[in-house]
Protein backbone atom coordinates (compact mmCIF):
# COMPACT_ATOMS: atom_id res chain seq x y z
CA UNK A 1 -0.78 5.93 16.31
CA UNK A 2 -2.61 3.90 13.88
CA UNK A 3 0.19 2.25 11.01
CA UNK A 4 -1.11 1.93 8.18
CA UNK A 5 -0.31 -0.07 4.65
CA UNK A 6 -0.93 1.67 1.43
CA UNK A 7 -1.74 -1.19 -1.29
CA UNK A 8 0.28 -0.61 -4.98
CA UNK A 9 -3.35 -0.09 -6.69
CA UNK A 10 -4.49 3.09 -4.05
CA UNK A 11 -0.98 4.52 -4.62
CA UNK A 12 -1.04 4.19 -8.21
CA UNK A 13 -4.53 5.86 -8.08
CA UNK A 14 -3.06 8.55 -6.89
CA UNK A 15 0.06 9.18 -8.80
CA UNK A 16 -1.50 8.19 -11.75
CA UNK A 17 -4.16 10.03 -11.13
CA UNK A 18 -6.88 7.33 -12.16
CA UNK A 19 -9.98 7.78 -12.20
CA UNK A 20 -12.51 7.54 -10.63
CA UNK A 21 -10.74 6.02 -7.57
CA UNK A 22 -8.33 9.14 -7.91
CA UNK A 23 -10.21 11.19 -4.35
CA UNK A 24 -10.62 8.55 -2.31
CA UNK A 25 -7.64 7.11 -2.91
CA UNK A 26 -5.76 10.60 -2.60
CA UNK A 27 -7.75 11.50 1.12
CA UNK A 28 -6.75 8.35 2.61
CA UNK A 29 -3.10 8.44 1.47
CA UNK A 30 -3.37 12.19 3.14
CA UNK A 31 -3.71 10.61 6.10
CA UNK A 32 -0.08 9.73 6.46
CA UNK A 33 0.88 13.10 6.88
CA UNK A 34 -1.15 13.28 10.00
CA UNK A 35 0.95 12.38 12.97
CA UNK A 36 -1.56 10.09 14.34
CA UNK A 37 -1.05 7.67 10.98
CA UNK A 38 2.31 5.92 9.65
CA UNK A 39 1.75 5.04 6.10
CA UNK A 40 3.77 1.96 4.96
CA UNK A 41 4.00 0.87 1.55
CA UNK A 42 5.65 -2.75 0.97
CA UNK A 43 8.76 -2.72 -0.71
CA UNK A 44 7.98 -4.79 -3.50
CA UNK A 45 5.28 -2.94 -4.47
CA UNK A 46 7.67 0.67 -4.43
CA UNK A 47 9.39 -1.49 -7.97
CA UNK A 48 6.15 -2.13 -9.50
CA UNK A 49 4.77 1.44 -9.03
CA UNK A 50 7.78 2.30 -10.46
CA UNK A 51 7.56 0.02 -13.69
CA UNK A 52 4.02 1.26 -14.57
CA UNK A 53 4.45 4.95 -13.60
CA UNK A 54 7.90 4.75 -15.95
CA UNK A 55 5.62 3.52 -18.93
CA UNK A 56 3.18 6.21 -18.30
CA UNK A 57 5.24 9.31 -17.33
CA UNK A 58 8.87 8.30 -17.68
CA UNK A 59 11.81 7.55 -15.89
CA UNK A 60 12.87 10.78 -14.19
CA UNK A 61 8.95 11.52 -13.66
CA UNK A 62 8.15 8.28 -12.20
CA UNK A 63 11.36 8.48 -9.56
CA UNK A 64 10.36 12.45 -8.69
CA UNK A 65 7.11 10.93 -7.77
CA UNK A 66 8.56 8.08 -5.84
CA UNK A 67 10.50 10.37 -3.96
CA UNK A 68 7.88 12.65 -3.15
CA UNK A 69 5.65 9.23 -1.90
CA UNK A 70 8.74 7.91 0.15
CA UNK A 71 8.70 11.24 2.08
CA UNK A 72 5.58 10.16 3.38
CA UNK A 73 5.85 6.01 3.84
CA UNK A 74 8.18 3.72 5.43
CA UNK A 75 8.80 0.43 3.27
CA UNK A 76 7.76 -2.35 4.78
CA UNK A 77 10.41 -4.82 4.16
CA UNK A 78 10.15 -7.82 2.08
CA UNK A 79 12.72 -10.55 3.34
CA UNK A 80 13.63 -13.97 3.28
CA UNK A 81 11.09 -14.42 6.21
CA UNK A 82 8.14 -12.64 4.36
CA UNK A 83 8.31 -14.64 0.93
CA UNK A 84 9.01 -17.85 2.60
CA UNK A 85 5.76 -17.10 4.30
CA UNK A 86 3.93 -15.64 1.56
CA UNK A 87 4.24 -19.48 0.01
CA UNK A 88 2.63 -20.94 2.33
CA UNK A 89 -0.56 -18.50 2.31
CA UNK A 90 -3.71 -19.00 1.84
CA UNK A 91 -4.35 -15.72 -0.02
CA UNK A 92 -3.77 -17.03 -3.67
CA UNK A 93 -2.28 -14.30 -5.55
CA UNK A 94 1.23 -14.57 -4.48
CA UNK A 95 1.77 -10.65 -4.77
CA UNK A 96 -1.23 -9.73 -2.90
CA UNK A 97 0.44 -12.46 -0.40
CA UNK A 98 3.74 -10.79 0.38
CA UNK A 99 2.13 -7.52 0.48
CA UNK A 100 0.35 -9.04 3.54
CA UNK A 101 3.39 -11.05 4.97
CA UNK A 102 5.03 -7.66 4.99
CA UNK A 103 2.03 -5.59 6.36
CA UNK A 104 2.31 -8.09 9.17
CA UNK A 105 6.10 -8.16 9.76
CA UNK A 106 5.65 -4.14 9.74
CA UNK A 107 2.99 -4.88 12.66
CA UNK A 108 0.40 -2.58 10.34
CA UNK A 109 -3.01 -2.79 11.66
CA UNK A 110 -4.88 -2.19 8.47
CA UNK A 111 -4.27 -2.27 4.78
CA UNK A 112 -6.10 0.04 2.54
CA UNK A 113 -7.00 -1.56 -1.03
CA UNK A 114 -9.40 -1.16 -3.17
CA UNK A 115 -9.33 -4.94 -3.78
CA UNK A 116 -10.94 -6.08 -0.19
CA UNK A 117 -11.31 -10.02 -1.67
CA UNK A 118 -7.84 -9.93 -2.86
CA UNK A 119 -6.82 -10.32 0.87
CA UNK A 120 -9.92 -11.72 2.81
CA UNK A 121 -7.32 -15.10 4.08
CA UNK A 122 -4.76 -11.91 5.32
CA UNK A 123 -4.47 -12.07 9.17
CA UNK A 124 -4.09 -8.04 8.77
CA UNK A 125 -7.69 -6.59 7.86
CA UNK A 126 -7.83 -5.13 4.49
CA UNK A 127 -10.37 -1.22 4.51
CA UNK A 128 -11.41 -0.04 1.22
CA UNK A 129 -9.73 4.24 1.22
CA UNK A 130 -13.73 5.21 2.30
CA UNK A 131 -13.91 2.36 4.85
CA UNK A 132 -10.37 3.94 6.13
CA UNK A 133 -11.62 7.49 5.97
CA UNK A 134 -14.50 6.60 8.66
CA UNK A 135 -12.21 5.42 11.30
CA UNK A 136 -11.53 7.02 13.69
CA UNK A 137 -7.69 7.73 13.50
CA UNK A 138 -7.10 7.28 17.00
């Protein structure tokens, strides 16, 4: 089984329905409903989603989606362990830096992003969605 993290820009291409990243974005993120992916989404990430979707669809909207997401992920957790070492990464954006501290904690083998650069120093390889897509999911 391949597990998989889900980074807060190809989720929010997908419930936001942005485009043009809105297909690839959505057919990787299908993926987790196969049982040979678990889709992970860190948990920090689940409150920022949140935040913009609220602004853009509203509060009961944005948790309805949420929900419907959740069904689908696991939250990687984001602990004491994970910030401390987010601080001491390399990667520079701090958020893009706990995303990966908790990919690893999670033991995820990929994360897909449509940001690749944003986490070139992460020890977990980052897959644009069509990179993703032309795995092989076993």
């Amino acid at each position: 089984m391949r597990h998989v993290l889900f980074d807060s820009d190809v989720l929010l291409d997908v419930l936001a329905q942005r485009q043009p990243f809105v297909v690839a974005s959505a057919q990787s993120l299908n993926t987790a409903v196969k049982p040979q992916v678990q889709g992970y989404v860190s948990g920090h990430a689940v409150t920022n989603i949140f935040y913009i979707l609220r602004r853009q669809v509203g509060g009961k909207k944005a948790r309805e989606l949420l929900s419907r997401l959740l069904q689908h992920l696991e939250v990687a957790s984001v602990t004491d362990a994970v910030i401390k070492a987010a601080l001491k990464s390399s990667i520079t954006d701090f958020e893009d830096a706990v995303t990966s501290e908790a990919a690893n904690t999670a033991e995820v083998e990929v994360i897909v992003t449509r940001n690749k650069s944003d986490f070139a120093a992460s020890v977990i390889p980052a897959l644009l969605p069509d990179e993703f897509l032309a795995m092989p999911l076993e």
